[in-house]
Protein backbone atom coordinates (compact mmCIF):
# COMPACT_ATOMS: atom_id res chain seq x y z
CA UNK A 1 66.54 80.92 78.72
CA UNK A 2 69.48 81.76 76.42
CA UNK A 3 68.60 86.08 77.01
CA UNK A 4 69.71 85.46 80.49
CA UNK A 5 73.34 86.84 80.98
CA UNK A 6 75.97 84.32 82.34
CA UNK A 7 76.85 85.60 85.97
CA UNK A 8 79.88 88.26 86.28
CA UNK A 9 81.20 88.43 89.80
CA UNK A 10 82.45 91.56 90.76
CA UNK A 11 86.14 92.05 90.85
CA UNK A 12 86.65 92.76 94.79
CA UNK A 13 84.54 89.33 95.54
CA UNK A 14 86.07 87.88 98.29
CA UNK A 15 86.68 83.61 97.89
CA UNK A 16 85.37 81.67 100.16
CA UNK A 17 87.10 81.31 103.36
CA UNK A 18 88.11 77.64 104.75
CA UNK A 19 88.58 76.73 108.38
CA UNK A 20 91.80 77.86 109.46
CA UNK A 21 92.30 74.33 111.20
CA UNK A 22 91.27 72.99 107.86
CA UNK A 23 92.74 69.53 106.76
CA UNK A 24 93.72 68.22 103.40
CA UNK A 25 92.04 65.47 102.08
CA UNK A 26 92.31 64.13 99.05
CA UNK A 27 89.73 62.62 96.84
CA UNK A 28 89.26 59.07 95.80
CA UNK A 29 87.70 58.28 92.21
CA UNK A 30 86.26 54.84 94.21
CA UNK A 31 86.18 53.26 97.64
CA UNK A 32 89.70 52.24 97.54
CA UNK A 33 92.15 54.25 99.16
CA UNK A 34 89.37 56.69 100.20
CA UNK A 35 90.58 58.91 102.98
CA UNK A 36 89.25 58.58 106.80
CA UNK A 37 87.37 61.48 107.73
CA UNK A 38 87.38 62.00 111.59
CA UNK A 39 84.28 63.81 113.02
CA UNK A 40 85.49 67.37 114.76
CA UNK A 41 88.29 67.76 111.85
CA UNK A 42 87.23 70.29 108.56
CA UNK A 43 88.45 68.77 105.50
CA UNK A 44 89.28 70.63 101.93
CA UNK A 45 89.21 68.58 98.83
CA UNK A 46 88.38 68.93 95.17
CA UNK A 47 86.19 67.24 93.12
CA UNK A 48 88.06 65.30 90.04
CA UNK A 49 88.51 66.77 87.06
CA UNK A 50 85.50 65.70 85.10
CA UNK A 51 88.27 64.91 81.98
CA UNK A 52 90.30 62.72 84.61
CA UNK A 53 90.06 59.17 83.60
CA UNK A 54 92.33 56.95 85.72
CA UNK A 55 90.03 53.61 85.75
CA UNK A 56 88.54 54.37 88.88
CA UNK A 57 85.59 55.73 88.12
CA UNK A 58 84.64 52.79 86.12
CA UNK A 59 85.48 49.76 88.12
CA UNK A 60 84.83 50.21 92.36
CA UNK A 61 83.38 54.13 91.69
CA UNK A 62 80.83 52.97 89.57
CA UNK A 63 79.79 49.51 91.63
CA UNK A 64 79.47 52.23 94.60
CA UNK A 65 77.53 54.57 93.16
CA UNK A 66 75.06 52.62 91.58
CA UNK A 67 73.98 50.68 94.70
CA UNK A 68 70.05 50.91 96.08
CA UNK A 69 68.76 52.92 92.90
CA UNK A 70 70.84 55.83 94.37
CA UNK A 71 70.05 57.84 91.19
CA UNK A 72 73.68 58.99 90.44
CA UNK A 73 74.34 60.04 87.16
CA UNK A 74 77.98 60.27 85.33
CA UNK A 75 79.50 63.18 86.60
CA UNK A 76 82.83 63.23 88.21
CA UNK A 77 82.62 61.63 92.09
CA UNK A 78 84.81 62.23 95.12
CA UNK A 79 84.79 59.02 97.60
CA UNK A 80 85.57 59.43 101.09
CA UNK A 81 85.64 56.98 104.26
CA UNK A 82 83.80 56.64 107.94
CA UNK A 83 84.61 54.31 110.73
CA UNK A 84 81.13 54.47 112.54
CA UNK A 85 80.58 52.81 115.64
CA UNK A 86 77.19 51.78 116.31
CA UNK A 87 75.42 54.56 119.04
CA UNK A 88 75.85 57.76 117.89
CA UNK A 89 74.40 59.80 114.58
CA UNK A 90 77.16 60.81 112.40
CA UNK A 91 76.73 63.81 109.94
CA UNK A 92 78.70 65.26 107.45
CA UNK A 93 78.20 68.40 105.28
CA UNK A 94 79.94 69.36 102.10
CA UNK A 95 80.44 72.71 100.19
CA UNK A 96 81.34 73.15 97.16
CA UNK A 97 83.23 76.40 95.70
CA UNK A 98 82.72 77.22 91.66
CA UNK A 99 85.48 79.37 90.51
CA UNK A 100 83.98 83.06 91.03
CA UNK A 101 82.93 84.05 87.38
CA UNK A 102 82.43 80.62 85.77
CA UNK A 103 79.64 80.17 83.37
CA UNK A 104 76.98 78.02 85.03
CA UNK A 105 73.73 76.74 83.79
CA UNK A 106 70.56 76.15 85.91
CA UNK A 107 71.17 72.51 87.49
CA UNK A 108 74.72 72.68 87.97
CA UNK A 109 75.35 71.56 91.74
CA UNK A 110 76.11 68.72 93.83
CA UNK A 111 74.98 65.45 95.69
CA UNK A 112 75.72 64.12 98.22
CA UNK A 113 74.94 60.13 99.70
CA UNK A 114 76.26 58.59 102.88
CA UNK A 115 76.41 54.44 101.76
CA UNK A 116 77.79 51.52 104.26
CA UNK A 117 80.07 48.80 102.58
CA UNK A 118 77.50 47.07 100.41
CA UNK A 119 76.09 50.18 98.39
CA UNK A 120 72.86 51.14 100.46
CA UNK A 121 71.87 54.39 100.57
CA UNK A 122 72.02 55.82 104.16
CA UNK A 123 70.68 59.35 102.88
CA UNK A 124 70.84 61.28 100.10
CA UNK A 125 70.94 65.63 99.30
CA UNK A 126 71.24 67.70 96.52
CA UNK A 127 71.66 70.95 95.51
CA UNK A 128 71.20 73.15 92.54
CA UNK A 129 73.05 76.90 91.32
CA UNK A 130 69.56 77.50 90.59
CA UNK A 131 67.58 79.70 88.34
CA UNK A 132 70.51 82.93 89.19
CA UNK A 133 73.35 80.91 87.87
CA UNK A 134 75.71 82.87 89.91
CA UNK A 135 78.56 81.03 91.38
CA UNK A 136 78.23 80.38 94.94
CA UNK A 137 79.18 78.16 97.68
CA UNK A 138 76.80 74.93 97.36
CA UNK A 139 76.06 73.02 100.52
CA UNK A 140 74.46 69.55 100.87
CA UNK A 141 74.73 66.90 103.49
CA UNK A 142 74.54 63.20 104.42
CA UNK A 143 74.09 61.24 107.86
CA UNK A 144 74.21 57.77 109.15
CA UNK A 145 71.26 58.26 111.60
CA UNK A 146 70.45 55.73 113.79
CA UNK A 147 66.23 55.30 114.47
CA UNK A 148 64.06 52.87 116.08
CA UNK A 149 62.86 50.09 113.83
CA UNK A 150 64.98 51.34 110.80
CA UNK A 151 66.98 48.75 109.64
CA UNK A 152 69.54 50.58 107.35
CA UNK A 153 72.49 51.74 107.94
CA UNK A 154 72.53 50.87 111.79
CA UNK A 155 75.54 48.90 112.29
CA UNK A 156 78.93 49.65 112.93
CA UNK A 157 81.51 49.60 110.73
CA UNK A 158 82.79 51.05 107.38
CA UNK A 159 80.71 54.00 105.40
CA UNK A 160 81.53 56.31 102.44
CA UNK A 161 80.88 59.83 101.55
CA UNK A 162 79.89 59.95 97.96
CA UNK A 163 80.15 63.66 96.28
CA UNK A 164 78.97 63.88 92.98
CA UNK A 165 78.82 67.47 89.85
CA UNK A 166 75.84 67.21 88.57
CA UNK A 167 73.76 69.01 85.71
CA UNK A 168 73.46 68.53 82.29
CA UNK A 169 77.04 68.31 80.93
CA UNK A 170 79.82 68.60 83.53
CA UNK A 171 82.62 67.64 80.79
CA UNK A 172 85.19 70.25 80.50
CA UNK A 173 83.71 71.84 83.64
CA UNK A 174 86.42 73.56 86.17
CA UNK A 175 87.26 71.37 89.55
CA UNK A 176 85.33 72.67 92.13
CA UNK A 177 86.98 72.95 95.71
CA UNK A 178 85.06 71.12 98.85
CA UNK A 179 85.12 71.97 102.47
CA UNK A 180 84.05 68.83 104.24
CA UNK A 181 83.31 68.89 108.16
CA UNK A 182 81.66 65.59 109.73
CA UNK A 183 80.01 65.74 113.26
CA UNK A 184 78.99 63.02 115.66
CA UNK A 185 76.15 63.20 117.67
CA UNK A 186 75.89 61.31 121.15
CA UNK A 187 73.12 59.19 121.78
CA UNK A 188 70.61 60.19 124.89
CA UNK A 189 71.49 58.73 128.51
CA UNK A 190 67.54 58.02 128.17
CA UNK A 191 65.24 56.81 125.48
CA UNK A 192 63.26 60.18 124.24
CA UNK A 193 59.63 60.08 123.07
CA UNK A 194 59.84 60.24 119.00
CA UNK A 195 56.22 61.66 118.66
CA UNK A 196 56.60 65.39 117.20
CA UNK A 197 54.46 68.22 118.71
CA UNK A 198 53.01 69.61 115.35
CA UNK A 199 50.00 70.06 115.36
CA UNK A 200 47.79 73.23 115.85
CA UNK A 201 49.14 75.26 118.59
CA UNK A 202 51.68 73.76 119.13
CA UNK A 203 54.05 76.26 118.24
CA UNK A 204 53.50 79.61 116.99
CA UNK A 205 53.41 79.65 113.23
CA UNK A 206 51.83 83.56 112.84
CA UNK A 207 54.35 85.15 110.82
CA UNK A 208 56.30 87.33 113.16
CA UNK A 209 56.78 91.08 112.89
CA UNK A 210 60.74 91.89 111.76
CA UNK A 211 62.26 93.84 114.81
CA UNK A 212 62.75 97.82 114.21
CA UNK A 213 65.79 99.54 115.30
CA UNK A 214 68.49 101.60 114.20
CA UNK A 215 71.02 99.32 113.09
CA UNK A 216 74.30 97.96 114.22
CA UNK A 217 77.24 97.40 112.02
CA UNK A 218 78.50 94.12 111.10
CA UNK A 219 80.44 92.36 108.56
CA UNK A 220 79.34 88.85 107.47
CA UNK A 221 82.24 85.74 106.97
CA UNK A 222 82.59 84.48 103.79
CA UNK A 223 82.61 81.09 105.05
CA UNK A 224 80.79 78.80 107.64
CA UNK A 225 84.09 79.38 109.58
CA UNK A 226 84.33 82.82 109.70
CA UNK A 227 80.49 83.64 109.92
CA UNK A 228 79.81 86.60 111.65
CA UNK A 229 77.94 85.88 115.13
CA UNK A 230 74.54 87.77 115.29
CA UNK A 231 72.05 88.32 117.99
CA UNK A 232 68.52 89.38 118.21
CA UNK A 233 68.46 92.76 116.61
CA UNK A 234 68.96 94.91 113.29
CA UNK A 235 72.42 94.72 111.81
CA UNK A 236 73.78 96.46 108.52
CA UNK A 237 76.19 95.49 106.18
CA UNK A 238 77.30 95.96 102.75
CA UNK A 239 77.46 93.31 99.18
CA UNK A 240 78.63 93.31 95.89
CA UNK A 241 77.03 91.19 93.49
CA UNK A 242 78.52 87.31 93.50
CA UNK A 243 79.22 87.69 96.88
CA UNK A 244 78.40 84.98 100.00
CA UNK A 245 78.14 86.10 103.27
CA UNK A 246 78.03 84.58 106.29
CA UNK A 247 76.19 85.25 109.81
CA UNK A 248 75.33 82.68 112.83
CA UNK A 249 72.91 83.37 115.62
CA UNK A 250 72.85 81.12 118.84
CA UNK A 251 69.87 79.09 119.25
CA UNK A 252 69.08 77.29 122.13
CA UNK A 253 66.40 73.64 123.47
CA UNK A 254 62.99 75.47 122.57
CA UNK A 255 63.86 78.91 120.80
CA UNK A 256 62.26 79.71 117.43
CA UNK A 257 64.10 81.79 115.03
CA UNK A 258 63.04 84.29 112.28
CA UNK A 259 65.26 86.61 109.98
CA UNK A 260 64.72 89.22 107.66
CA UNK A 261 67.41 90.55 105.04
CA UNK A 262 66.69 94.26 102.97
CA UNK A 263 68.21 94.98 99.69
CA UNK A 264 69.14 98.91 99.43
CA UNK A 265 67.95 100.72 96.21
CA UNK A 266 70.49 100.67 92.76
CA UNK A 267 71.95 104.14 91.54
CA UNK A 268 70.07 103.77 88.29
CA UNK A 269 67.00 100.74 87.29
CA UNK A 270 68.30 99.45 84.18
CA UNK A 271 66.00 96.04 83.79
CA UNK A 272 64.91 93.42 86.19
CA UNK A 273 67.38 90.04 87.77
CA UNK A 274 64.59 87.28 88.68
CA UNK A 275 66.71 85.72 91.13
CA UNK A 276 68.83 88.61 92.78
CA UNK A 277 68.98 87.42 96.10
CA UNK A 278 68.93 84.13 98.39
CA UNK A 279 68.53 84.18 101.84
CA UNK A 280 69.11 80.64 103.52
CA UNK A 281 69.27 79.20 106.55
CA UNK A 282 70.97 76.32 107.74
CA UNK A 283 71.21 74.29 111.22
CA UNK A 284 74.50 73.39 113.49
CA UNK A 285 75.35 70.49 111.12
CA UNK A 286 74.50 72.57 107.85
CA UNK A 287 71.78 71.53 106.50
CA UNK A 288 69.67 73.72 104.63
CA UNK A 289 66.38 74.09 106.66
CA UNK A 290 64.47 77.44 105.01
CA UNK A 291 65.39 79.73 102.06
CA UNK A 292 64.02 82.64 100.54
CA UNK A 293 64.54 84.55 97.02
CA UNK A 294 63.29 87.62 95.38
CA UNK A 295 63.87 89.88 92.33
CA UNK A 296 65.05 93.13 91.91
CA UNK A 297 64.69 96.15 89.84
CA UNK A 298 66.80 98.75 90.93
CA UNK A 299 64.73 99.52 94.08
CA UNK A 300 64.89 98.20 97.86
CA UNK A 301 63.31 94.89 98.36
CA UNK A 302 63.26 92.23 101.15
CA UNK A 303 62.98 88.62 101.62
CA UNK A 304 61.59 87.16 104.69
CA UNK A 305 62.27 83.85 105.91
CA UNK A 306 58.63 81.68 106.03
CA UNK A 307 57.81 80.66 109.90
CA UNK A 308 59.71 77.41 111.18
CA UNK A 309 58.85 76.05 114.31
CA UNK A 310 61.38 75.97 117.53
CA UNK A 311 64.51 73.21 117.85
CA UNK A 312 63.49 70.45 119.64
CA UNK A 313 65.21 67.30 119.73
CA UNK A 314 61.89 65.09 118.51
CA UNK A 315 62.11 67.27 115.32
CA UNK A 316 63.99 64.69 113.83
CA UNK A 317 61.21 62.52 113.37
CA UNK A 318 58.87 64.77 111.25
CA UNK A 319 58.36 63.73 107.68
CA UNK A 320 59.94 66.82 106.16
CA UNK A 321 61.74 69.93 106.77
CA UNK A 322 61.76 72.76 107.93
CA UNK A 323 60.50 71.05 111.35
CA UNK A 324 62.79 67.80 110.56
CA UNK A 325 66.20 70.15 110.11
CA UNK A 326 65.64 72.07 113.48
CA UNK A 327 66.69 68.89 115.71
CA UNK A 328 69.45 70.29 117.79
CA UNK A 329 70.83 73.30 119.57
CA UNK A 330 73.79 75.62 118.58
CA UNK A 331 75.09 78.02 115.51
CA UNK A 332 72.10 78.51 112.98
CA UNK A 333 73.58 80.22 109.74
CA UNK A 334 71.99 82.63 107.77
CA UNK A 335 73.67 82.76 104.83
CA UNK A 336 72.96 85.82 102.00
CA UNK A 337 74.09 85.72 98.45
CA UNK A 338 73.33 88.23 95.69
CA UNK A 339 73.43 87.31 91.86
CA UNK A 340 76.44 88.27 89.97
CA UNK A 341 73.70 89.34 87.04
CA UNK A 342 73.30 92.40 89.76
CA UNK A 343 76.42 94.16 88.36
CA UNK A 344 75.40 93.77 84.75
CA UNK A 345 72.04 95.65 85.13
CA UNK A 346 72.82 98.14 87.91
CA UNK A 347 76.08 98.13 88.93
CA UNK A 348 79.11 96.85 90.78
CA UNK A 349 77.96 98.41 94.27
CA UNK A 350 78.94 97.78 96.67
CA UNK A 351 74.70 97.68 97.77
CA UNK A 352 73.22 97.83 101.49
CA UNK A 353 71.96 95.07 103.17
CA UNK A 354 70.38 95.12 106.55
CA UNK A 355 69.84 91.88 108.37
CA UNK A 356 66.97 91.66 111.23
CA UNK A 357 67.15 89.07 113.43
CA UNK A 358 64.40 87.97 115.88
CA UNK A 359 64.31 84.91 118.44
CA UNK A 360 61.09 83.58 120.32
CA UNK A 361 60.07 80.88 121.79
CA UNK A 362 61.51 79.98 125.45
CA UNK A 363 64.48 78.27 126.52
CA UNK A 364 64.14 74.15 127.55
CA UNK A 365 65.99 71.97 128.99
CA UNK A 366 68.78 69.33 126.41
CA UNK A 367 67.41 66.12 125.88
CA UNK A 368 70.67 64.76 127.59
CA UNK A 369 72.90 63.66 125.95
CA UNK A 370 74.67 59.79 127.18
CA UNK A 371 78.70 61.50 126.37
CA UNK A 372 79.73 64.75 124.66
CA UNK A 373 79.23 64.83 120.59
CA UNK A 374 82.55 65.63 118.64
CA UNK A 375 83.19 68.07 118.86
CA UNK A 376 83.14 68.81 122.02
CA UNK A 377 79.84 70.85 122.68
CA UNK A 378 78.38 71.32 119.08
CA UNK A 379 74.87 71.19 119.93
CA UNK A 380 75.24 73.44 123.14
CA UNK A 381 74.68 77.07 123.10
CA UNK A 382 77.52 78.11 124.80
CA UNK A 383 79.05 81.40 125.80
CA UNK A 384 78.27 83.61 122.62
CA UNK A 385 81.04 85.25 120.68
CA UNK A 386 81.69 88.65 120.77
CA UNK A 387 78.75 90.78 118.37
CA UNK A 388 79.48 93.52 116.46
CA UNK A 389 78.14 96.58 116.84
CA UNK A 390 78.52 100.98 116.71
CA UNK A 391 81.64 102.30 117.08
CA UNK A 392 83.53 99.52 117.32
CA UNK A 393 82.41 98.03 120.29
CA UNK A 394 80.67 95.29 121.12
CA UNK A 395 77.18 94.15 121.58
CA UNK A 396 78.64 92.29 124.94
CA UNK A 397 79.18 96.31 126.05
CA UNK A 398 82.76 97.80 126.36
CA UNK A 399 85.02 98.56 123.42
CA UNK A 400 87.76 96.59 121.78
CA UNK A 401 90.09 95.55 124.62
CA UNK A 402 88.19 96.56 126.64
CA UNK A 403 86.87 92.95 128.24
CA UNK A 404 83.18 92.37 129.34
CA UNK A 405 80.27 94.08 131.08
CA UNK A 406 81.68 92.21 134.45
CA UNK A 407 84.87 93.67 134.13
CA UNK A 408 84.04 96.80 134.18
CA UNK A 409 81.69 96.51 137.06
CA UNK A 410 84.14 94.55 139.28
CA UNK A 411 86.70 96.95 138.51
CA UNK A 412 84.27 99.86 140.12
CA UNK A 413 83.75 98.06 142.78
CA UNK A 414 87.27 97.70 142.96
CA UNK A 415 87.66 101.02 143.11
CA UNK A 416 85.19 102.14 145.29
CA UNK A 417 86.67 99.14 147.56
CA UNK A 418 89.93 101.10 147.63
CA UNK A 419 88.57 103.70 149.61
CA UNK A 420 86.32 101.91 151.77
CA UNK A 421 86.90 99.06 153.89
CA UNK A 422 89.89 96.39 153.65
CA UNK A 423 87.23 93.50 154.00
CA UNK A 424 84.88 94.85 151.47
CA UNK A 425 87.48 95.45 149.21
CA UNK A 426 88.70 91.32 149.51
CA UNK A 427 85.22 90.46 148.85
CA UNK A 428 85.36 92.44 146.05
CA UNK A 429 88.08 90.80 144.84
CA UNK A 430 87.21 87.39 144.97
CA UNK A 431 84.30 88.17 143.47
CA UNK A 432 86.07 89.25 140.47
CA UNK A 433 88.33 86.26 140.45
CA UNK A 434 85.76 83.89 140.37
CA UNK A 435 83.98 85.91 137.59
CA UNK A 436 87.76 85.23 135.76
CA UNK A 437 87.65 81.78 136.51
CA UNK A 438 84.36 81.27 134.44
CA UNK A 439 85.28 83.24 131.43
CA UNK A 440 88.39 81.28 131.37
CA UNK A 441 86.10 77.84 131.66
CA UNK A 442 83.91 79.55 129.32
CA UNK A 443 86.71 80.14 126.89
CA UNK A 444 87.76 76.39 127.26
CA UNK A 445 84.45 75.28 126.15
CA UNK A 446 84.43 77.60 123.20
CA UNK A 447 87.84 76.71 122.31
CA UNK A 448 87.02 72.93 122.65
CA UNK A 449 84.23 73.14 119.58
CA UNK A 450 87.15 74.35 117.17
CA UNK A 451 89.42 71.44 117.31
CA UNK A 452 93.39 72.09 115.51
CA UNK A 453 94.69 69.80 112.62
């Protein structure tokens, strides 16, 4: 274990990008003075300095944490605070940052535990740096889900957010930075059969064939926030080893999705990295659903994602993921990350990466929903953003400026009105307004799901 190198980031790695509407929150050591998170707001935080030793952590922390066998150990904890009413399913998500270059050992990671006011355990997640040791942003979530005939955590009323650094000794460790972002989801207008459809046939679990095409530039986020929106399709980009990136891909009541990601051949083989890249996925809320990881030797190699069925709202009632993370509509992330130990065997790249993206399954109708979640139209599909693609243009046709498909068509018409007609050329135009008047209702709703400080 000891002959594997500590991870090296390269120097141009970019940090991890926050929400640009992100709000401060500070951490509490225990339940008093925790800070209210508000679903719809993104929250950045820290966890305490594992050396920090105000009292806390020993008096109401450690009460807290221990409650229901929760399994925490003694690493440094980060309390925050929910005011829940009593209909809807709240979830929160929680990433952690390690400093780009720190020294990490296999277990080093996080949990993460929703608890109400007397210490039960709503849910529970964890996650791990892994066998790579590469620093990387480290996502795990909680929820205070409301079931039929579950008898925990279904009240109203006060719940906590309980971060905890875990692996074997966290003393001395650096802080690590958290981006927190809690969502509420509505409950239905109607009672929904909780039965899932998983059996044989159901849904088509054959793996499926990884879509060819020449491929469209893009440039993945290097945050949740800033993840670059993907379609169906082949899309190239570039990494350097310890870097993150970022992608989302709409996913709509029914649709099933697969992805793909290729890792371009070194300049020179110079040894083997076991765990040289991750490919993940995660749903609306974050939660990891499927991930993949390979080795690599100098020459191209790619990791497929296994076969997860399509989002339907009964997921949430299977036993165990993938099927019980693929409960609602909205941005799916892929999210790619190659080992720091890269650079120390083969260089600093920058290395190709080529992302394919396919999407089956057929479009259903929402479960329907009682009232909008917070925010405002999460778990709808929406009007996609703009995708990247050749040239500088779009995958929504047109280039930069240049507005959308229906522009350009109304504008012909337009045109051709102008020597026609006077009455063709007014139906023309109204026509085109009304086509305005949706992209600017469009806009609204897109504008609506990113909520300011």
């Amino acid at each position: 274990m000891s002959s594997v190198p500590a991870a090296v980031a390269a120097p141009d790695v970019p940090v991890y990008a926050f929400a640009d509407d992100v709000r401060s929150a500070p951490a509490a050591t225990g339940t008093t003075g925790a800070v209210r998170l508000e679903p719809g707001a993104t929250y950045r935080s820290s966890l305490p300095d594992p050396g920090r030793s105000d009292g806390e952590a020993d008096g109401d922390g450690a009460a807290q944490g221990q409650g229901q066998g929760d399994g925490q150990g003694d690493g440094p904890r980060a309390y925050y605070r929910l005011e829940l009413d009593g209909s809807s399913n709240v979830y929160v998500s929680v990433t952690a940052v390690p400093r780009a270059g720190a020294t990490l050992a296999v277990g080093d990671g996080i949990s993460v535990s929703v608890q109400d006011a007397d210490s039960t355990r709503c849910s529970s997640d964890s996650v791990t740096v892994g066998s790579s040791r590469s620093p990387q942003p480290l996502t795990a979530w909680g929820a205070r889900e409301l079931r039929p005939g579950k008898g925990l955590c279904q009240k109203s009323g006060t719940y906590y957010v309980v971060v905890e650094r875990t692996g074997d000794d966290v003393s001395g460790a650096d802080p690590w930075e958290l981006e927190l972002a809690p969502v509420s989801e509505a409950p239905l207008a109607k009672a929904a059969a909780t039965g899932v459809p998983d059996g044989p046939g159901t849904w088509d679990s054959a793996t499926p064939t990884p879509p060819v095409a020449e491929p469209e530039p893009v440039r993945g986020g290097a945050g949740f926030a800033e993840a670059a929106a993907v379609e169906q399709g082949v899309w190239s980009d570039e990494i350097v080893p310890g870097q993150t990136l970022f992608y989302k891909v709409p996913l709509d009541w029914g649709r099933q999705l697969s992805a793909t990601v290729d890792l371009g051949s070194a300049r020179k083989n110079a040894g083997y990295v076991v765990d040289a890249l991750d490919l993940t996925l995660y749903n609306p809320v974050r939660a990891d659903v499927q991930d993949a990881s390979i080795g690599y030797g100098g020459s191209q190699k790619s990791a497929a994602l296994p076969p997860v069925p399509p989002v339907r709202y009964a997921n949430r009632y299977a036993p165990t993921d993938p099927t019980e993370s693929l409960r609602f509509a909205g941005a799916y992330y892929l999210v790619v990350h190659l080992a720091g130990q890269v650079a120390d065997r083969f260089g600093e790249g920058p290395y190709g990466l080529t992302l394919r993206v396919r999407v089956g399954g057929s479009t259903q109708a929402a479960p329907g929903y009682a009232r909008q979640s917070v925010p405002r139209g999460f778990f709808d599909v929406g009007t996609p953003d703009p995708v990247p693609s050749a040239a500088g243009r779009t995958a929504l046709g047109g280039a930069p400026g240049a507005g959308r498909p229906g522009d350009d068509q109304a504008m012909k018409a337009v045109a051709v009105g102008g020597i026609g007609t006077g009455s063709l050329l007014l139906t023309v135009l109204g026509v085109w307004t009304l086509a305005a008047r949706r992209r600017a209702a469009a806009q609204m709703r897109v504008n609506a799901q990113n909520p300011t400080a």
